[in-house]
Protein backbone atom coordinates (compact mmCIF):
# COMPACT_ATOMS: atom_id res chain seq x y z
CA UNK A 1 24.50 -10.36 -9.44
CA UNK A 2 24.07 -12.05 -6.32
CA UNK A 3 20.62 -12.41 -4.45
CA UNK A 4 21.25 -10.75 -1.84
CA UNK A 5 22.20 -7.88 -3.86
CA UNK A 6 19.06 -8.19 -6.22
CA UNK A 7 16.95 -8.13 -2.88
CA UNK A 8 18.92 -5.26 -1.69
CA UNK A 9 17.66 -3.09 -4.39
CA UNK A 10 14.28 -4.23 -4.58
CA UNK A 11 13.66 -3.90 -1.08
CA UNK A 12 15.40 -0.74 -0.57
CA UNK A 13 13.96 1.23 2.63
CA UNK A 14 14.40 4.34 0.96
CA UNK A 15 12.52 3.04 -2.37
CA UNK A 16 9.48 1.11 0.16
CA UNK A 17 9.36 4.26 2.18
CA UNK A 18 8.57 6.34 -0.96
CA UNK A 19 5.54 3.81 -1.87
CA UNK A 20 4.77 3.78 2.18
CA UNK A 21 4.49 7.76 1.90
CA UNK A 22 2.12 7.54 -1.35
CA UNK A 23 -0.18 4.73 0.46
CA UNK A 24 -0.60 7.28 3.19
CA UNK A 25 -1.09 10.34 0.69
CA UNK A 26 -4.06 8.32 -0.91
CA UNK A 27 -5.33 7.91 2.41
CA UNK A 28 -5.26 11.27 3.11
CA UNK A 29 -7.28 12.24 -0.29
CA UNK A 30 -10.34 10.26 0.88
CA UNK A 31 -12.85 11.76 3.19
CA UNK A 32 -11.67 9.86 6.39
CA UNK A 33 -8.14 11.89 5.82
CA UNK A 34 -6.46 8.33 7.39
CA UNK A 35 -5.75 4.61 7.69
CA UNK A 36 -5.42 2.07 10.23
CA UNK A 37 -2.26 1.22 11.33
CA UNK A 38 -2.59 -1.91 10.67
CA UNK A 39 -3.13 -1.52 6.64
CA UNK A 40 0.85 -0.44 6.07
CA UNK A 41 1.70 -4.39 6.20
CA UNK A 42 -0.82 -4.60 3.10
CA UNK A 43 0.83 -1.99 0.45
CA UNK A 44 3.72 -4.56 -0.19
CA UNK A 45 1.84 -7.67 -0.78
CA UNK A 46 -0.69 -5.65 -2.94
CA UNK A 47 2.37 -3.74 -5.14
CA UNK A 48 4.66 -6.51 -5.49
CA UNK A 49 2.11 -8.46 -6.94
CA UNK A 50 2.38 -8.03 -10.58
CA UNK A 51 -1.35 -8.22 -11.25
CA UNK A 52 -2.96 -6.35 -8.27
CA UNK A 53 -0.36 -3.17 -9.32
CA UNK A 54 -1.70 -3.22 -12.77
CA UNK A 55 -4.99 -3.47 -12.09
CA UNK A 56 -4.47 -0.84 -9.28
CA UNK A 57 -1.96 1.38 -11.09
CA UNK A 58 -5.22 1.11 -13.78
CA UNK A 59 -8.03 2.08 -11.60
CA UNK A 60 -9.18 5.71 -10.28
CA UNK A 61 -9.32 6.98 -6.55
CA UNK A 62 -13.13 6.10 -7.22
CA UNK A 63 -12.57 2.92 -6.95
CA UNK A 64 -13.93 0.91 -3.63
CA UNK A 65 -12.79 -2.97 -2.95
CA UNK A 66 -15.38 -4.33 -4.33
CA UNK A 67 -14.86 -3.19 -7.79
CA UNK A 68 -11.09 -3.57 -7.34
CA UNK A 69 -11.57 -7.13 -6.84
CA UNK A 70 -14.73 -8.11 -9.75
CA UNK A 71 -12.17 -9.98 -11.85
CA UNK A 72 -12.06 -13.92 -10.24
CA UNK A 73 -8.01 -13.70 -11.15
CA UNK A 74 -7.38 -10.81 -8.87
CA UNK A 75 -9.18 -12.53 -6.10
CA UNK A 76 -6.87 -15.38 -6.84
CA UNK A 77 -4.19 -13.02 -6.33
CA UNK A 78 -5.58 -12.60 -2.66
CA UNK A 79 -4.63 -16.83 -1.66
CA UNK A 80 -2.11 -16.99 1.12
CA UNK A 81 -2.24 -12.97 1.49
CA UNK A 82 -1.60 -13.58 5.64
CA UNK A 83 1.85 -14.99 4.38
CA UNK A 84 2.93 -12.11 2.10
CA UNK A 85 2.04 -9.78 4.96
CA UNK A 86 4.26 -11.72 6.93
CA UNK A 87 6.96 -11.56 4.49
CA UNK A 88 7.26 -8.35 3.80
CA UNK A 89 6.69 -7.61 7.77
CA UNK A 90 10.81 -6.43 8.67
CA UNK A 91 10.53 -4.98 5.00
CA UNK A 92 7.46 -2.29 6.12
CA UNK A 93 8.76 -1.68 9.50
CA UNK A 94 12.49 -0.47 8.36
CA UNK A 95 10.50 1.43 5.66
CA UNK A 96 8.02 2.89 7.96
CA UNK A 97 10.90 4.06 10.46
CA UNK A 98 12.17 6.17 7.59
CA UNK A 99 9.15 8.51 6.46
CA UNK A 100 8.74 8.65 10.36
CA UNK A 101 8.60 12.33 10.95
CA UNK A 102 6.09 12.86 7.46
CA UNK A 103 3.27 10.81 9.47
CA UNK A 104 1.38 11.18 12.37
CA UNK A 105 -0.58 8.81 14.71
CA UNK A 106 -4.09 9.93 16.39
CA UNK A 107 -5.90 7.99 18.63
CA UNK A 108 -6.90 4.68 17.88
CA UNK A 109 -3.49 4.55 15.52
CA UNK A 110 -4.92 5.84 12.63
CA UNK A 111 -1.91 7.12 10.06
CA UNK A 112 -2.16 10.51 8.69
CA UNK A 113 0.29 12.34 6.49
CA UNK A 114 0.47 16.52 5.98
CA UNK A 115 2.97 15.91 3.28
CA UNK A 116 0.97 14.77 0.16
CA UNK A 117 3.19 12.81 -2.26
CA UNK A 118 1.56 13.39 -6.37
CA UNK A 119 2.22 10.43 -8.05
CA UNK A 120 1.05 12.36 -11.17
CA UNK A 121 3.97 14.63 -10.83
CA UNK A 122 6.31 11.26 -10.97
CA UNK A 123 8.25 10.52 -13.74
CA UNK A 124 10.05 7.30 -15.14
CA UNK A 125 8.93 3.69 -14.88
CA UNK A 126 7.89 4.11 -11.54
CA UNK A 127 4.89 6.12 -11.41
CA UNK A 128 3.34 3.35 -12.53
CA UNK A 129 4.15 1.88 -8.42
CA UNK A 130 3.53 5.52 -6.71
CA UNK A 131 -0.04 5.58 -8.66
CA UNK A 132 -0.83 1.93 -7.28
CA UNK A 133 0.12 2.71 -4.24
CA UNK A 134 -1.66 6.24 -4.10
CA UNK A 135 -4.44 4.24 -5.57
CA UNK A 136 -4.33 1.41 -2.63
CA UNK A 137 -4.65 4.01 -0.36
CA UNK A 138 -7.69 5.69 -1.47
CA UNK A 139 -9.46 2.70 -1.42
CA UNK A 140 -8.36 1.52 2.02
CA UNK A 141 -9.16 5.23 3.12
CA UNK A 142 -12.71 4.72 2.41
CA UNK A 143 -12.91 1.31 3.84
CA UNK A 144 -13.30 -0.22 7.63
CA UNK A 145 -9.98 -1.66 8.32
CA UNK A 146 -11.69 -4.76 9.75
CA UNK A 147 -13.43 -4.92 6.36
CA UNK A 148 -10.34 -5.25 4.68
CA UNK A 149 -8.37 -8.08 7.00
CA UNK A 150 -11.62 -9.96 6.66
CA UNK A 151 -11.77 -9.58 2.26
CA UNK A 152 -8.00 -10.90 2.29
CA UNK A 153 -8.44 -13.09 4.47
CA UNK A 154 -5.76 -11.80 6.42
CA UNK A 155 -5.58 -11.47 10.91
CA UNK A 156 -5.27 -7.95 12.07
């Protein structure tokens, strides 16, 4: 198979938009009911890395940063995160374009979906994405998005 193929299915808009729309659910599960704007260009670097979806696709919506991010490996995970975000930039923003009319923006653009995605109603191999990304969510939900870009080391 060629690589432009392989990328073609991995970075399928339809398949990003899906983890896009269960980001945004978790979101919406935590108090604030929304996210920053900003924190879409995060959910790919943070699910494509093989050890900050397991430990995410392993963790509760109780979880906050800080106890996402005890183990000194995952922090490792967190090196050059302003270059994944770059990355996966065109990625997020074909993705985003597609679950368009599922999310809202309020003042300040703050994302906020009334169609809640339940990863726990997911079936197949890739729950185990939709719950990391649900998971992602809920933590960035509770968190100040300036917080965040300034944990990962990342420039809103």
């Amino acid at each position: 198979m060629k690589i432009q193929s392989l990328n073609a299915l991995i970075y399928n808009p339809i398949w990003i938009s899906y983890l896009l729309h269960y980001f945004l659910s978790g979101a919406t599960s935590t108090k604030n009911k929304k996210v920053k704007l900003e924190l879409i260009y995060l959910v790919l670097p943070f699910v494509y890395d093989k050890k900050l979806m397991k430990k995410l696709s392993s963790s509760s919506t109780r979880t906050t940063f800080q106890t996402l991010f005890k183990d000194a490996e995952l922090k490792n995970s967190l090196i050059r995160m302003d270059q994944k975000i770059s990355s996966f930039q065109h990625t997020t923003n074909k993705s985003f374009v597609m679950i368009g009319s599922k999310v809202s923006v309020s003042s300040g653009a703050y994302l906020h979906t009334s169609e809640i995605l339940d990863y726990k109603k997911a079936e197949g191999g890739l729950k185990e994405y939709y719950k990391a990304a649900y998971n992602l969510g809920a933590i960035f939900g509770k968190e100040d998005y300036r917080e965040i870009f300034l944990k990962v080391g990342a420039l809103a």
